[in-house]
Structure formats: structure tokens, C-alpha cells
Protein backbone atom coordinates (compact mmCIF):
# COMPACT_ATOMS: atom_id res chain seq x y z
CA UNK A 1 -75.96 97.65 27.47
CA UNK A 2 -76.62 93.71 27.25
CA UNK A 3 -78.59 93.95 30.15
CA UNK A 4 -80.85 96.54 28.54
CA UNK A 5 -81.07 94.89 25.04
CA UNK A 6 -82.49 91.35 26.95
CA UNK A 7 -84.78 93.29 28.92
CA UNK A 8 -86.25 94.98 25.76
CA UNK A 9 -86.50 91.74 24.19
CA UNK A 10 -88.52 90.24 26.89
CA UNK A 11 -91.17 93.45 27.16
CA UNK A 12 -91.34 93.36 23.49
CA UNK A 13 -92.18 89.39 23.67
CA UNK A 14 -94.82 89.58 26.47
CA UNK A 15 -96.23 92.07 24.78
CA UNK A 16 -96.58 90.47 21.09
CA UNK A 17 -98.05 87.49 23.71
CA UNK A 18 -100.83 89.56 25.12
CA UNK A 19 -101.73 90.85 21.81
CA UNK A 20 -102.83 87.36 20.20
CA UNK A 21 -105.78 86.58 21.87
CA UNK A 22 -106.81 89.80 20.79
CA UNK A 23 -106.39 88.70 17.40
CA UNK A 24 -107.91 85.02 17.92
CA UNK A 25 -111.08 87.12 19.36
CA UNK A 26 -112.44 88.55 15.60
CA UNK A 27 -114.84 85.86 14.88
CA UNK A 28 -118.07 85.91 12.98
CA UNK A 29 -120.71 83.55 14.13
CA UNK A 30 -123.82 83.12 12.39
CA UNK A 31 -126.59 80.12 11.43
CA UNK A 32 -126.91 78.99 8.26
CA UNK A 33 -129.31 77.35 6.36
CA UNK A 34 -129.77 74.70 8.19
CA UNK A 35 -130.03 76.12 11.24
CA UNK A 36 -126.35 75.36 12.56
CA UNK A 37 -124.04 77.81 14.18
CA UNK A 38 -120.55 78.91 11.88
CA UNK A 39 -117.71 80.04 13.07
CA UNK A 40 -115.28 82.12 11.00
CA UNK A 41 -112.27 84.49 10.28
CA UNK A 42 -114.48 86.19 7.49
CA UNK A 43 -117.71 87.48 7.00
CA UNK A 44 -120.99 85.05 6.59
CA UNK A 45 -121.43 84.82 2.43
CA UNK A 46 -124.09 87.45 1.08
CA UNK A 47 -127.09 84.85 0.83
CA UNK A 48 -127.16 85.02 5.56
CA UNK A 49 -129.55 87.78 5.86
CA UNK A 50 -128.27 90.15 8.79
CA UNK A 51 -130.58 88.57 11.82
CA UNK A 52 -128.81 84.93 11.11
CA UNK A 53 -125.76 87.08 12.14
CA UNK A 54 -125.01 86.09 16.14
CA UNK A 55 -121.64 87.74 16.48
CA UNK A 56 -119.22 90.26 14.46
CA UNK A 57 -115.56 91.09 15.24
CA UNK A 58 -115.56 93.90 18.01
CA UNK A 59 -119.01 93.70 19.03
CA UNK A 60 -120.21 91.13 22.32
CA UNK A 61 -121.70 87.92 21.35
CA UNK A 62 -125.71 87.76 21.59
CA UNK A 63 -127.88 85.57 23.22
CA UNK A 64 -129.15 82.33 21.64
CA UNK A 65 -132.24 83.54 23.45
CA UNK A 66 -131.55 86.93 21.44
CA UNK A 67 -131.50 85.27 18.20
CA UNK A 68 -134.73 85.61 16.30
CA UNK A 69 -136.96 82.71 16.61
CA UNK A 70 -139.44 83.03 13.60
CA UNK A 71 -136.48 82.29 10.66
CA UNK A 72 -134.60 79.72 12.65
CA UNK A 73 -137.68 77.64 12.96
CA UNK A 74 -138.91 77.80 9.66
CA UNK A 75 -135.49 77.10 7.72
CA UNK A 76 -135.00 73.34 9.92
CA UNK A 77 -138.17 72.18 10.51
CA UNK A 78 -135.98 68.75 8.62
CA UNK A 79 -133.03 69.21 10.91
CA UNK A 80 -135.20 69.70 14.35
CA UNK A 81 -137.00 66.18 13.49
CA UNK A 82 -133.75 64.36 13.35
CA UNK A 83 -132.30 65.50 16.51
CA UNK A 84 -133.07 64.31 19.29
CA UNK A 85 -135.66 66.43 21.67
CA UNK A 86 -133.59 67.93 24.61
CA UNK A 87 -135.22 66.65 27.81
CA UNK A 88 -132.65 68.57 30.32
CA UNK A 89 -131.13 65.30 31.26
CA UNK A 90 -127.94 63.88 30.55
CA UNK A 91 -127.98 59.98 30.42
CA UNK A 92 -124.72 59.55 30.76
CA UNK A 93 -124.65 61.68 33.64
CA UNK A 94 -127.36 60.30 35.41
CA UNK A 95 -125.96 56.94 34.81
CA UNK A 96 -122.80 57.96 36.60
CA UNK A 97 -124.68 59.30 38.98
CA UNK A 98 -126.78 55.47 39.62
CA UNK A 99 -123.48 53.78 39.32
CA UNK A 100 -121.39 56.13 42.36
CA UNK A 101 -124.63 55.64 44.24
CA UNK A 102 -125.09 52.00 44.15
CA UNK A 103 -121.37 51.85 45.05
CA UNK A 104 -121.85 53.69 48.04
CA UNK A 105 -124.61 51.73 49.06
CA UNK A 106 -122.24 48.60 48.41
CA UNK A 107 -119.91 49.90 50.72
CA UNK A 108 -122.09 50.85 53.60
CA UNK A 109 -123.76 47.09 53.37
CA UNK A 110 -120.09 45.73 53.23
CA UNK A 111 -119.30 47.87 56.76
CA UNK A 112 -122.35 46.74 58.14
CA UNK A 113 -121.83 43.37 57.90
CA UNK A 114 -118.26 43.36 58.62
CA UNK A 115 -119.53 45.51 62.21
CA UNK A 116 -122.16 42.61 62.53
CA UNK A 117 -119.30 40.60 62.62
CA UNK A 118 -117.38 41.96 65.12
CA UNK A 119 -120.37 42.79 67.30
CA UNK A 120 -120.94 39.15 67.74
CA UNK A 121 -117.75 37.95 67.66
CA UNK A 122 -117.14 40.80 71.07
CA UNK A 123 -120.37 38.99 72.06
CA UNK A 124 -119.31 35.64 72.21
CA UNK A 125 -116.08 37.03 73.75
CA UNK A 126 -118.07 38.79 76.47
CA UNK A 127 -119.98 35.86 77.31
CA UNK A 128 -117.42 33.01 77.92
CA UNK A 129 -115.45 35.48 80.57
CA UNK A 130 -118.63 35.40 81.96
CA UNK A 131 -118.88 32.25 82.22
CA UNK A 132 -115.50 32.26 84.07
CA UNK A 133 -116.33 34.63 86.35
CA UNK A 134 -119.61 33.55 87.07
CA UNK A 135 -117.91 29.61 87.83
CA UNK A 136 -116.42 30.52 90.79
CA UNK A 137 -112.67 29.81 89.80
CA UNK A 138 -110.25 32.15 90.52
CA UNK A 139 -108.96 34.80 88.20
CA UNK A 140 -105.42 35.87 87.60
CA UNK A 141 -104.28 39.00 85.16
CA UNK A 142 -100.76 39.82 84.39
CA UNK A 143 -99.93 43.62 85.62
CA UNK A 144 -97.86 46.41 83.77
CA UNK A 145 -94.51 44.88 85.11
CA UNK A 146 -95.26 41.49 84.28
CA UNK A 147 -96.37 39.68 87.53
CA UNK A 148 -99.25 37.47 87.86
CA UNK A 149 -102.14 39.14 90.06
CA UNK A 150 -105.10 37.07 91.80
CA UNK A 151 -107.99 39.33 91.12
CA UNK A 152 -109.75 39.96 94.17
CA UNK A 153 -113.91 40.28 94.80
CA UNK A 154 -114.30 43.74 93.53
CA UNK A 155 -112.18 43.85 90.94
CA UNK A 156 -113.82 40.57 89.99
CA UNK A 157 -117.25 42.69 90.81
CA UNK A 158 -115.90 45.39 87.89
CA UNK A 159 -114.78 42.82 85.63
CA UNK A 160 -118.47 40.94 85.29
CA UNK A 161 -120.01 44.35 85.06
CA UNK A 162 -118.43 45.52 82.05
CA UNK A 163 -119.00 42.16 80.59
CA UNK A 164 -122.13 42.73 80.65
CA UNK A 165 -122.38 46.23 79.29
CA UNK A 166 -120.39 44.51 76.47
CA UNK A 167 -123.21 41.76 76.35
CA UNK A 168 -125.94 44.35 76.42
CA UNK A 169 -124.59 46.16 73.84
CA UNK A 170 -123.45 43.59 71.57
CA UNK A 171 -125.75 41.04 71.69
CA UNK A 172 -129.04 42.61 71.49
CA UNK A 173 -129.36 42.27 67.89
């Protein structure tokens, strides 16, 4: 019996919530004098002729492009001088839009130079084993267990010609 009562309760709730937008939706909209768009609970006063109307309660909004041209015009010829003219730009907007750009292009200089910098920096790298290689001395790496390893003549051979694919690549600025 509880059970049921709650359950009511809830139906009846969602209910009386789904029902207030239908309520908030009976608006008049219509431009005054001036040439500005009202928005109301009542009706426009008497003195709105019936084209000023945009919208009544129950019926689908119109167009602005609907609206009749001829008495909007000629009641703020004032009001249209002191606005500004639309242009189809937003300032602000575009402004943003300068401001994310320019920061981008920030960004790619910043990695740029900081590649620069390792490209030479691989460069100079490249070139002194070279040189170590190309001196004649002998050559000893440490291998995956630890032990030191005398490189021999062709692994010396593989060694000077990746340094200079590294050198090719790197320093040819």
C-alpha cells in the first residue's frame, strides 16, 4: 500500500515537471516603437498594430526575415543610426582567432629552434667520433654483459659509416 502511494507520488511529480515548460512556452513577442523585440506573459498593448506581432502563445515563432520590412524601417530610422552597422564579423572573435594563431606560430618557431639545436649538437657529436675513428687509435665498446670489446675493422667500417649518415643529415644546414 506504501509502495503504491510513493510510486503515485513520483508519476504525479514527473508529470507536474513535464508540464512547465509547457507553461514557460506562452510568450508574446513583438517590436515596438522603436524597433526592439518584447518579450511577454501578456498581450502587446493596443497601440502594436498586428504585423509588429512576431509570436503569440500556441502559434510557431516567425522569421525575422518574415517580419514586414516597410514599418520596421520607417519607425527607427533614429535607432538604426546609433547602432553600429553589422559587418558579419565578430572582433572579438577574430581577435581570438589572431591571438591562438600567433601562439601556434610561437610554438612551432620555439620547436624549430630547439630541433636546430639538437641537430647540431648530434652534429658535432658525429664529427669528433669521426675524428677518432678516422686517427687510427683503437676503439673499445663495453658489450651487454659488461666486458670491454676491441672493435675490430668492420665493425669499425659500420661505425664511421653511420657517422656519416648522421653528419649528412645533420649538418647540412
Amino acid at each position: 500500500m506504501k509502495a503504491a502511494r510513493i510510486a503515485f507520488v513520483r508519476i504525479a511529480l514527473i508529470a507536474f515537471a513535464c508540464s512547465v515548460p509547457l507553461a514557460a512556452s506562452a510568450q508574446w513577442q513583438w517590436l515596438d516603437k522603436s524597433g526592439r523585440k518584447v518579450f511577454s506573459d501578456q498581450a502587446p498593448p493596443p497601440d502594436i498594430t498586428p504585423d509588429r506581432v512576431l509570436r503569440k502563445p500556441g502559434s510557431r515563432a516567425r522569421g525575422f526575415e518574415d517580419a514586414p520590412a516597410a514599418p520596421v524601417a520607417a519607425a527607427a530610422p533614429a535607432a538604426a543610426a546609433s547602432l553600429p552597422k553589422p559587418s558579419g564579423r565578430d572582433k572579438a572573435l577574430e581577435d581570438k582567432k589572431n591571438q591562438l594563431q600567433s601562439a601556434e606560430e610561437e610554438k612551432r618557431k620555439a620547436e624549430e629552434q630547439k630541433n636546430a639545436q639538437l641537430r647540431a649538437e648530434n652534429c658535432s657529436r658525429a664529427k669528433s667520433g669521426k675524428a677518432n675513428f678516422d686517427s687510427g687509435a683503437r676503439v673499445a665498446r663495453v658489450n651487454a654483459k659488461g666486458e670491454r670489446e676491441v672493435m675490430d675493422d668492420a665493425a669499425r667500417a659500420a661505425e664511421v659509416k653511420l657517422l656519416n649518415e648522421v653528419i649528412a643529415r645533420d649538418c647540412a644546414q
